[in-house]
Protein backbone atom coordinates (compact mmCIF):
# COMPACT_ATOMS: atom_id res chain seq x y z
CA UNK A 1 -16.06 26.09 0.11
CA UNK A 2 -13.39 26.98 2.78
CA UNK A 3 -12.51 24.76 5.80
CA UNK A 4 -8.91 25.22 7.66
CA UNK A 5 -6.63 21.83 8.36
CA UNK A 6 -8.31 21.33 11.93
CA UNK A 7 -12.22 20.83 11.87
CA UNK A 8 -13.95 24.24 13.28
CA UNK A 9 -16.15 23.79 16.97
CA UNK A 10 -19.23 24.36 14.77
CA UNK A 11 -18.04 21.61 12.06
CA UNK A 12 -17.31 18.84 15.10
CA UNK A 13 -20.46 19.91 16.74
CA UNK A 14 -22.57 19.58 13.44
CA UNK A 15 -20.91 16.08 12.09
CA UNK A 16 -22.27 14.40 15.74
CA UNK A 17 -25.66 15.46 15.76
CA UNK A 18 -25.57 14.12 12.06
CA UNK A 19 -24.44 10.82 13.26
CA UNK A 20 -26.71 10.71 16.40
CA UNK A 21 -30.00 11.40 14.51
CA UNK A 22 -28.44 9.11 11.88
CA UNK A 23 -28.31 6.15 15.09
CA UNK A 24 -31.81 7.36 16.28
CA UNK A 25 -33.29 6.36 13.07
CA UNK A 26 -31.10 3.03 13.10
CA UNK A 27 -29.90 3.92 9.47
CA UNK A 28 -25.84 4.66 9.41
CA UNK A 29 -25.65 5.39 6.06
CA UNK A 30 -22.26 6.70 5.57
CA UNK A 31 -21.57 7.88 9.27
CA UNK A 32 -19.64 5.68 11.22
CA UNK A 33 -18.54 6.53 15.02
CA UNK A 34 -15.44 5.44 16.56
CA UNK A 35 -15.48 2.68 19.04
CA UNK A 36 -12.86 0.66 20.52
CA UNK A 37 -11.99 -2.48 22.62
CA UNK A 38 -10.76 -0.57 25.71
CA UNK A 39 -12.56 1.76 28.27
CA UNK A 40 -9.47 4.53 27.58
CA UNK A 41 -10.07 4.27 23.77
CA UNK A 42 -13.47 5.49 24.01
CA UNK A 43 -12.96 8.75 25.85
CA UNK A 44 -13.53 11.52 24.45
CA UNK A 45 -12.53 15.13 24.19
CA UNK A 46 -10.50 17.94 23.24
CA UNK A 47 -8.43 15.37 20.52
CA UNK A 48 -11.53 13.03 20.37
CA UNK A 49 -9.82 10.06 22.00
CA UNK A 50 -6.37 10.45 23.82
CA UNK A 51 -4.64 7.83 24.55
CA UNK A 52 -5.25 6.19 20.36
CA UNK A 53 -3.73 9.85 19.53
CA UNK A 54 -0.38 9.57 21.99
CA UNK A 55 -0.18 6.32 20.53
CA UNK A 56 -0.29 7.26 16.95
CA UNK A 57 1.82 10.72 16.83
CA UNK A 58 4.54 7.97 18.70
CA UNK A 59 4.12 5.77 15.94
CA UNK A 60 3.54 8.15 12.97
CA UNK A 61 6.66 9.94 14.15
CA UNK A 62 8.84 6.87 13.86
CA UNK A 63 7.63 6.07 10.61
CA UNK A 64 8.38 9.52 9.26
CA UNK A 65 12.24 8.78 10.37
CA UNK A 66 14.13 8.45 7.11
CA UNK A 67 17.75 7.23 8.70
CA UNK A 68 16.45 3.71 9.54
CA UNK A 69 19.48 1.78 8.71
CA UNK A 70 19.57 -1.59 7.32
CA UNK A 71 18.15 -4.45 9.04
CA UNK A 72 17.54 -7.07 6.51
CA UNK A 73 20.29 -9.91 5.81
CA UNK A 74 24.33 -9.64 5.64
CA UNK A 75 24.50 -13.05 5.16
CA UNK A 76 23.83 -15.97 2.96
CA UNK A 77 24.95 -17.93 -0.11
CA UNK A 78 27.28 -16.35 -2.67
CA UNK A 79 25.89 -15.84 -6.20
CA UNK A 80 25.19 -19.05 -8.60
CA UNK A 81 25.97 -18.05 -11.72
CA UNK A 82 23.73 -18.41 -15.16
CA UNK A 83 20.43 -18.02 -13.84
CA UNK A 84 17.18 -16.82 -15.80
CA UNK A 85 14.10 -15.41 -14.19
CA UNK A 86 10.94 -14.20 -15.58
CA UNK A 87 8.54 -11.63 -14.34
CA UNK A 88 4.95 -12.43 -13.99
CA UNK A 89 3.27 -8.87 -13.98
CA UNK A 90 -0.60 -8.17 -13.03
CA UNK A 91 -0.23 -4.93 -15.09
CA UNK A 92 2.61 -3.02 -16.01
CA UNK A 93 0.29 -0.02 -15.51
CA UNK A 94 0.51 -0.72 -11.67
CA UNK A 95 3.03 1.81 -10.49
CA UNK A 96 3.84 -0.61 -7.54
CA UNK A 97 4.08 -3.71 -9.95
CA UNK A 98 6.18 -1.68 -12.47
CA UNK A 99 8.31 -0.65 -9.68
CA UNK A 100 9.32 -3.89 -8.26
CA UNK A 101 9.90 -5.18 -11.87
CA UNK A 102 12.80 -2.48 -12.06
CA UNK A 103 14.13 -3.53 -8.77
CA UNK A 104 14.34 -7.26 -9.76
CA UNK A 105 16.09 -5.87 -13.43
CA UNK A 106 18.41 -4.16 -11.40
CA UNK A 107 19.55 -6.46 -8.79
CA UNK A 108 19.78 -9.02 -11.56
CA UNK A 109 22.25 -7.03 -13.67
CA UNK A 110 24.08 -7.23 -10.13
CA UNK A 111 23.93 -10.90 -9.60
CA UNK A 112 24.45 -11.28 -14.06
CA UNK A 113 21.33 -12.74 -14.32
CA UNK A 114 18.50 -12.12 -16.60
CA UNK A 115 15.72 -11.22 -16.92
CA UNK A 116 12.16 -10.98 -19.18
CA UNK A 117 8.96 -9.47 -18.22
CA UNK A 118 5.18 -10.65 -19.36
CA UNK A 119 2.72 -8.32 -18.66
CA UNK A 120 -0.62 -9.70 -17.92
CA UNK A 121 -2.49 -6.69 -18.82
CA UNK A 122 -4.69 -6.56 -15.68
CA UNK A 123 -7.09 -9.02 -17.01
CA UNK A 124 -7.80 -12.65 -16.04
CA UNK A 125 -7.15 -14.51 -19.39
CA UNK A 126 -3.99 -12.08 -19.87
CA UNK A 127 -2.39 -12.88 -17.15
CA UNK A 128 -3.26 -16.80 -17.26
CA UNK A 129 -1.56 -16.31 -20.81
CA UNK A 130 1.43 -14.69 -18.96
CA UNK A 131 1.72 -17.58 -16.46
CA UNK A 132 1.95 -20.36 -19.51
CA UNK A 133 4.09 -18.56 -21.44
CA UNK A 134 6.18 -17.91 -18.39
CA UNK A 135 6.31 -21.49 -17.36
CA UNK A 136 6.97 -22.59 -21.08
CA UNK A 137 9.92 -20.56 -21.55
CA UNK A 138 11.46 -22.51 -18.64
CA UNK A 139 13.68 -20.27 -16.70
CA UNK A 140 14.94 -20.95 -13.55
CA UNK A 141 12.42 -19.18 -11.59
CA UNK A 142 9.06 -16.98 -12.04
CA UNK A 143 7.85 -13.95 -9.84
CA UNK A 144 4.16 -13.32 -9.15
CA UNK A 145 3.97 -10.06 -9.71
CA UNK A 146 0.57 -8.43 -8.14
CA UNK A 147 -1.62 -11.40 -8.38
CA UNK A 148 -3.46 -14.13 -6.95
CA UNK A 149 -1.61 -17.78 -7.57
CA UNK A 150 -4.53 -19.24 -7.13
CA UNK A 151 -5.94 -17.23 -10.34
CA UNK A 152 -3.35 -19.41 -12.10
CA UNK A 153 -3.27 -22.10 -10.36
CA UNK A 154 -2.93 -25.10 -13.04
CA UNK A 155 0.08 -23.00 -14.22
CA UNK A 156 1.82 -23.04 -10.48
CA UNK A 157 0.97 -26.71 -10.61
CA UNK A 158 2.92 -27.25 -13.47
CA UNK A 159 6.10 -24.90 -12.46
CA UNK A 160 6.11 -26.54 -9.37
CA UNK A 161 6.38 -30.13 -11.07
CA UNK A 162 8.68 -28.45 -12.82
CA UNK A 163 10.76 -27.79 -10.37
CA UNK A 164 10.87 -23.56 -11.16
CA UNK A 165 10.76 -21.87 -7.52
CA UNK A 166 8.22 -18.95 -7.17
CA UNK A 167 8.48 -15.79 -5.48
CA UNK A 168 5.48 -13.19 -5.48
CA UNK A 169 5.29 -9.71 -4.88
CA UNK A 170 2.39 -9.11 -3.10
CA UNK A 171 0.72 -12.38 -4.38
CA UNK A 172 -0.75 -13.36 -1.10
CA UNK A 173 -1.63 -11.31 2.14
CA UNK A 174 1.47 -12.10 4.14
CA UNK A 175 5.03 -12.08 3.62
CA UNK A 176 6.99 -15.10 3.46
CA UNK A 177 6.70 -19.07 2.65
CA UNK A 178 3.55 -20.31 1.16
CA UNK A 179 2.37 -23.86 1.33
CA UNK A 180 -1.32 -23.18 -0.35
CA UNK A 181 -0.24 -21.50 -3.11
CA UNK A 182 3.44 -22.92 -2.79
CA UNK A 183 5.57 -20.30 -2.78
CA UNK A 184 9.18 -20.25 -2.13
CA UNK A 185 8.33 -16.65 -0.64
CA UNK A 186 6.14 -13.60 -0.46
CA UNK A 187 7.74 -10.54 -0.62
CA UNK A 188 6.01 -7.62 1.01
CA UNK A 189 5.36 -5.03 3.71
CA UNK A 190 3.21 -6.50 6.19
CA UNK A 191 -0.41 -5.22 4.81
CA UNK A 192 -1.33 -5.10 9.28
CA UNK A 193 1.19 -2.65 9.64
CA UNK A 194 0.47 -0.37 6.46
CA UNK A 195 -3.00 -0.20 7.09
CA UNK A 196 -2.58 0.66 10.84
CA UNK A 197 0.18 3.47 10.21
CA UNK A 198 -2.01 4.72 7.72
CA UNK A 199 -5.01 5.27 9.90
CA UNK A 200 -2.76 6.46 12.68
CA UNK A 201 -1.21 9.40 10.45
CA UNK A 202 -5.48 10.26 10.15
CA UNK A 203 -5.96 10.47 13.45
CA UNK A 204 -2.90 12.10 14.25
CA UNK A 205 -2.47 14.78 12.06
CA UNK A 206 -6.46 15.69 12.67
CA UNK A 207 -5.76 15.88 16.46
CA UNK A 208 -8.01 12.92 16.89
CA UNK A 209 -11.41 14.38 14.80
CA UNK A 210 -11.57 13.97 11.25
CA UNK A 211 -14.41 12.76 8.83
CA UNK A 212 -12.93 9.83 7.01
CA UNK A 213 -13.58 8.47 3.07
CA UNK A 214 -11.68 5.08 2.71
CA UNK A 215 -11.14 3.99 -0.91
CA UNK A 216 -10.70 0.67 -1.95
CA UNK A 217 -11.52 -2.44 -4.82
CA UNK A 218 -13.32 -5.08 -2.93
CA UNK A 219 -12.63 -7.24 -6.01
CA UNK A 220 -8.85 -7.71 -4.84
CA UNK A 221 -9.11 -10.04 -1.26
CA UNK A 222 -5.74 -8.65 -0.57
CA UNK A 223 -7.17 -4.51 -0.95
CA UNK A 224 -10.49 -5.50 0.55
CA UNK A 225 -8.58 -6.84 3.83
CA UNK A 226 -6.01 -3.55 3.86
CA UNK A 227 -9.54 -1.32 3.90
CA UNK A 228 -11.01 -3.42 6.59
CA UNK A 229 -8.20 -3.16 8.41
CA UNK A 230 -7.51 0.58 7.85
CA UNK A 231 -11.50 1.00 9.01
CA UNK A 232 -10.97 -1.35 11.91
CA UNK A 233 -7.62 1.17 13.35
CA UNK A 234 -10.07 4.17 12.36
CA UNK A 235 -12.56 3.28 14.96
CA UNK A 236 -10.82 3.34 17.74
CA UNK A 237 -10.52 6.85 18.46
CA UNK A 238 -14.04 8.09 19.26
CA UNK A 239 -13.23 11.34 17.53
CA UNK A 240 -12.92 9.65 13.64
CA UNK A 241 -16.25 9.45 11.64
CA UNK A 242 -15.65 6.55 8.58
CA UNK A 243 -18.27 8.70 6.39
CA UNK A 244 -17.85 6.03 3.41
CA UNK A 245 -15.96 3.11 1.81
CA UNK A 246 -15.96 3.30 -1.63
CA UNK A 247 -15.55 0.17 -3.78
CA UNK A 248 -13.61 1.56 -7.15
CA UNK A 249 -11.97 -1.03 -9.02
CA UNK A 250 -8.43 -0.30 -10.00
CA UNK A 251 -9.04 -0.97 -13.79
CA UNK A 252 -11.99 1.82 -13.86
CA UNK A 253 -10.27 4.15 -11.65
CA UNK A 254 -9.42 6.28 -13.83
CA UNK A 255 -13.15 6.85 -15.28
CA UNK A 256 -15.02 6.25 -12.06
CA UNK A 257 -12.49 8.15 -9.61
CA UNK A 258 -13.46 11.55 -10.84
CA UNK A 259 -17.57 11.22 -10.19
CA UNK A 260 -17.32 9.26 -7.25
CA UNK A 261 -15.08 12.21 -5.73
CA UNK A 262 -17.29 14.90 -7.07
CA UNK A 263 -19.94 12.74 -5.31
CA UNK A 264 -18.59 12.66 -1.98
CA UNK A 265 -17.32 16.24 -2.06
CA UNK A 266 -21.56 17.46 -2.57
CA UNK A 267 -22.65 14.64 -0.20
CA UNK A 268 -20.18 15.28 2.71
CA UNK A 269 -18.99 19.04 2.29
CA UNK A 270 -16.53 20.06 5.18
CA UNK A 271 -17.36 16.67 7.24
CA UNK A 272 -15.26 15.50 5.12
CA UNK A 273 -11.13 15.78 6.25
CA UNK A 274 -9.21 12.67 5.03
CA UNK A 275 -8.97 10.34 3.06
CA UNK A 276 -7.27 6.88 2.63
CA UNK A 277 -6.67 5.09 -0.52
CA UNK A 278 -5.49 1.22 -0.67
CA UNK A 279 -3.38 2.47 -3.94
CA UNK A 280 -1.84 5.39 -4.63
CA UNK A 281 -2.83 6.24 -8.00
CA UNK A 282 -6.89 6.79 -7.04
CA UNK A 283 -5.50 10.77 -5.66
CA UNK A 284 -4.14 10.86 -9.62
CA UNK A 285 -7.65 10.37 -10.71
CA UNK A 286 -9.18 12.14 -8.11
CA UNK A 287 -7.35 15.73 -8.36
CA UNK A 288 -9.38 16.46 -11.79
CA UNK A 289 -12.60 16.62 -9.58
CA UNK A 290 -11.15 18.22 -6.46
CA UNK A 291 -9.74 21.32 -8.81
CA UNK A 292 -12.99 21.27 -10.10
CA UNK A 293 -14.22 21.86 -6.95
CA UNK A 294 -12.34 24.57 -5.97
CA UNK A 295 -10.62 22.33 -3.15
CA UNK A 296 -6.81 24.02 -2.59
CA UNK A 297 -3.97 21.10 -3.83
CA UNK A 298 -3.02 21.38 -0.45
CA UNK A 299 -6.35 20.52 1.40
CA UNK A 300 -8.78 19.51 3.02
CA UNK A 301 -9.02 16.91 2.29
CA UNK A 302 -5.75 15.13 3.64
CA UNK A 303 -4.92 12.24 1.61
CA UNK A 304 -2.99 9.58 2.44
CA UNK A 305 -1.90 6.68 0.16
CA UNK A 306 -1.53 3.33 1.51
CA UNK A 307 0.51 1.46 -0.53
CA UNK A 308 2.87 1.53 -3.55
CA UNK A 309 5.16 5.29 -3.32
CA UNK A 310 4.97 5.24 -6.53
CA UNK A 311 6.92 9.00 -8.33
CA UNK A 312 3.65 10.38 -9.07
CA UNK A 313 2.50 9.96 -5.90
CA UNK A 314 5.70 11.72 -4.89
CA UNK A 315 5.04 14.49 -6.98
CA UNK A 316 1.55 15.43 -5.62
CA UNK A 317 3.48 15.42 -1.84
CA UNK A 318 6.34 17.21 -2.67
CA UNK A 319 3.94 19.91 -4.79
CA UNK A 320 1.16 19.83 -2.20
CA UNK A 321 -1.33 18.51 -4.78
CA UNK A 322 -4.17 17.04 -3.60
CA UNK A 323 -1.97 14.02 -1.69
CA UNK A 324 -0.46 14.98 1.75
CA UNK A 325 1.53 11.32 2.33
CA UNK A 326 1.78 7.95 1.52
CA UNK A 327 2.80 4.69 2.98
CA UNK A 328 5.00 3.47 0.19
CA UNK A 329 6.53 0.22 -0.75
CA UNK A 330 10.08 0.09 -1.14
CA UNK A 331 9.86 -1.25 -4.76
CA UNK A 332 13.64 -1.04 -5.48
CA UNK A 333 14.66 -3.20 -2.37
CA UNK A 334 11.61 -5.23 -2.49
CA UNK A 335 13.55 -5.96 -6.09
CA UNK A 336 16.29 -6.85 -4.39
CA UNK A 337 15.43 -8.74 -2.26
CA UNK A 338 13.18 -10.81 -4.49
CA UNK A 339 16.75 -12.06 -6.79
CA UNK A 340 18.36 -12.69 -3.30
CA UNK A 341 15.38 -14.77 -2.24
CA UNK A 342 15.67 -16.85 -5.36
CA UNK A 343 19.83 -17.17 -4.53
CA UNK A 344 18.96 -18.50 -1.37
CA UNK A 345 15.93 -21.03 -3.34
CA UNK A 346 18.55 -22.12 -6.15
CA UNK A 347 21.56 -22.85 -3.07
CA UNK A 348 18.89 -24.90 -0.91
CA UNK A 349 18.56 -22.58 1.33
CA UNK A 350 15.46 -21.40 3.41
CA UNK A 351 14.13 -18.06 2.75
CA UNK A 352 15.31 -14.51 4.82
CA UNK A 353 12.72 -13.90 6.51
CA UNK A 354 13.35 -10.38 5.81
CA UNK A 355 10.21 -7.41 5.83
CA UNK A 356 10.76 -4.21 5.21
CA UNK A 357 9.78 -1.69 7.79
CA UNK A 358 6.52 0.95 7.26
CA UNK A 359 7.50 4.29 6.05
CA UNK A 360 5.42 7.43 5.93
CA UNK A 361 6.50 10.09 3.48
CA UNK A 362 5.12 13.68 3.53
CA UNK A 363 6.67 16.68 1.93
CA UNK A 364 8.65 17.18 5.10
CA UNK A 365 10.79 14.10 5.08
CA UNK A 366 10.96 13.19 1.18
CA UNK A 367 13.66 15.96 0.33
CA UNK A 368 11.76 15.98 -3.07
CA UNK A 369 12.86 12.61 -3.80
CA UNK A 370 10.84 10.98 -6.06
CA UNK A 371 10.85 7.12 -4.34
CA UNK A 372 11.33 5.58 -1.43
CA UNK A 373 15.07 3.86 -1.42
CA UNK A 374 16.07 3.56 2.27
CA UNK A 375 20.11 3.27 2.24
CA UNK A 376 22.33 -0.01 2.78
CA UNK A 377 20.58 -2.51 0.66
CA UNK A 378 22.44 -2.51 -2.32
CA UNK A 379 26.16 -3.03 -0.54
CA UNK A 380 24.57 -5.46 1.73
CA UNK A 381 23.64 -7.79 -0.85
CA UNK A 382 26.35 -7.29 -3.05
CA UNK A 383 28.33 -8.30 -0.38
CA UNK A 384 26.24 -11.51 0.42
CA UNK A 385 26.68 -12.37 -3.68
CA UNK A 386 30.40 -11.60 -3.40
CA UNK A 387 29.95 -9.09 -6.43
C-alpha cells in the first residue's frame, strides 16, 4: 500500500462518492462529512474548506512556537514550612499521571515539603483504597491524580471535614475551583483548547482533506467530551471525512489497540490520513500493527496525540515512528504549580487562576527533547516561595 502525505485527485474523488452513496442509502456508517455553522465554513475546494484552514495554519503555527515565555504567577504567599502532601494516582502506568507526580516531587523538594504517592492501580476499588489510605495518613493536603472525585466521593467527604484541601490533576473537565466535587483547584490545560488545536493541526497539515480515525475511551466522561469535541472542530471544514470513533478503553489498550488498527487499516485503506488519539500511548500500541502493515513510521497515517507528551510519545516524533505530533501536557509545571496551589490553600489564599497554554510538538520544534518544559517556571515560583 503506497499513498503520499497529500491525498491523490483520484483518492479525494473516490472517498466522496463513498460518502454520497453512503447518504443515498441513509446509512453513514463510518463516513462522516464536514459541516459547519457558517455559510464560509462550508465551501469547498482546492483545500476543502478555506477560511477553517487560514484559521487553523494561524493557530497551529502559534502553538508550534516554543519561546512562549512565562505567563503564570510572580506573585503570592511565601513558603509555609512543614507541610505533607500525598498523591492520589489513577495509575502510575499513565504516562501523564506519572508525569505530574514527578513535577509535584520536585517542586516539593523546592518548597521542603514531602511527599508519598498511592497508586490506585487503574481500578475502581484500588483507587477507593488509595483515597482512604490517603485521607487516613492525614497530611496536609491530597492531589487527585487522573480521576473522578466523585468515584470517591465518601472519601472527599471525609478530607473535607477534615479540613485536608484537594487539588486534582485532571480530576474534573475544567481547570480551577470546584464546588461539586469541592476542590481547592483543578489543574489542567483547558480540554476546549486541546481538542480544537488538535483537530486544527488535521486539517492543516492535510491542506483541508483528510480521512479522519478519532480514538478515544467513552468510559472516561472527561476523554469522551475531548473526542466529541475534537469531532465537533473536525466538521467544520467540508474537506475532513470522521471515517470512525473508536471506543478503546485505556486499560485494554494495549491488547485491543493492535486489532482495532489492523481493522481500520483493511476497512479504510488510503481514505484513511490521520488520526487523533485522546492519549498518547494508543500510537505505542498501535505501531505493532501499522509495521505489520507495511505502513512507513513516518506515514500516512498522521497521528496526532492529544494529551499527555509523555517521552515515548516524544520518541516516536523525534524518530518519525508512526506519531507525527502531540498536544502535550506540561506535566513538570503542571507539578509545580499544583505545590504552589496548595501554598496559596494553606496561607488562605484564593487559587491562581493560572492555565497553561496549548502546545503542539512535531519533530520540527522538539529539538529531540524528550518533554515538554516551557522555560521560567521554576525561578518564578521559587521566587514567589522566597527559596
Amino acid at each position: 500500500m503506497h499513498r503520499t502525505r497529500k491525498a491523490a485527485p483520484s483518492i479525494r474523488v473516490a472517498r466522496l462518492v463513498s460518502c454520497a452513496l453512503l447518504a443515498t442509502a441513509t446509512a453513514l456508517v463510518g463516513c462522516e462529512r464536514g459541516s459547519s455553522e457558517g455559510a464560509d465554513e462550508t465551501t469547498t475546494g482546492p483545500s476543502g474548506c478555506p477560511a477553517v484552514q487560514d484559521r487553523a495554519q494561524r493557530a497551529v503555527a502559534g502553538a508550534e512556537r516554543g519561546d512562549i515565555p512565562w505567563g503564570g504567577p510572580t506573585s503570592g504567599p511565601e513558603a509555609v514550612s512543614g507541610k505533607t502532601l500525598v498523591y492520589v494516582a489513577q495509575t502510575m502506568t499513565n504516562p501523564g499521571v506519572a508525569g505530574a507526580a514527578k513535577g509535584v516531587r520536585e517542586a516539593a523538594r523546592a518548597i521542603g515539603w514531602t511527599v508519598r504517592v498511592i497508586d490506585g492501580g487503574g481500578t475502581p476499588a484500588g483507587i477507593q483504597a488509595a483515597m482512604s489510605e490517603a485521607v487516613a495518613l492525614r497530611p496536609s493536603g491530597i492531589v487527585i491524580g487522573g480521576f473522578d472525585p466523585d468515584s470517591t466521593a465518601s472519601q472527599a467527604a471525609r478530607a473535607n471535614a477534615q479540613g485536608i484541601p484537594l487539588i486534582g490533576w485532571h480530576a474534573v473537565p475544567d481547570p480551577g475551583p470546584s464546588r461539586q466535587p469541592d476542590l481547592f483547584t483543578n489543574v489542567t490545560t483547558r480540554v476546549q483548547d486541546v481538542a480544537r488545536i488538535s483537530a486544527q493541526w488535521i486539517i492543516s497539515d492535510s491542506g483541508g482533506r483528510a480521512g479522519v480515525v478519532v480514538i478515544t475511551d467513552a468510559s472516561i466522561p472527561f476523554a469522551r467530551n475531548k473526542s466529541d469535541l475534537i469531532r465537533k472542530e473536525l466538521v467544520r471544514c467540508g474537506g475532513v471525512d470522521v471515517l470512525s470513533v473508536q471506543n478503546i478503553p485505556i486499560p485494554d489498550a494495549s491488547s485491543r489497540t493492535p486489532r482495532e488498527i489492523a481493522s481500520l487499516l483493511s476497512r479504510f485503506q488510503d481514505r484513511w490520513t490521520h488520526s487523533v488519539a485522546i492519549n498518547d500511548l494508543y500510537f505505542a500500541d498501535a505501531a505493532p500493527a501499522f509495521r505489520a502493515a507495511g505502513e512507513k513510521g513516518s506515514g500516512p497515517p498522521f497521528n496526532i496525540g492529544a494529551g499527555d507528551g509523555d517521552p515515548s510519545a516524544f520518541q516516536r516524533i523525534n524518530s518519525r515512528q508512526y506519531q507525527a505530533a502531540t498536544v502535550p501536557e506540561p506535566l513538570s509545571l503542571q507539578g509545580w504549580q499544583i505545590v504552589d496551589e496548595f501554598n496559596r490553600a494553606f496561607s488562605g489564599r484564593p487559587a491562581s487562576g493560572y492555565i497553561a497554554p496549548v502546545h503542539v510538538a512535531t519533530a520540527g520544534n522538539s529539538e529531540g527533547a524528550g518533554t515538554w518544559d516551557p522555560t521560567g517556571y521554576r525561578e518564578a515560583y521559587r521566587k514567589i516561595w522566597g527559596k
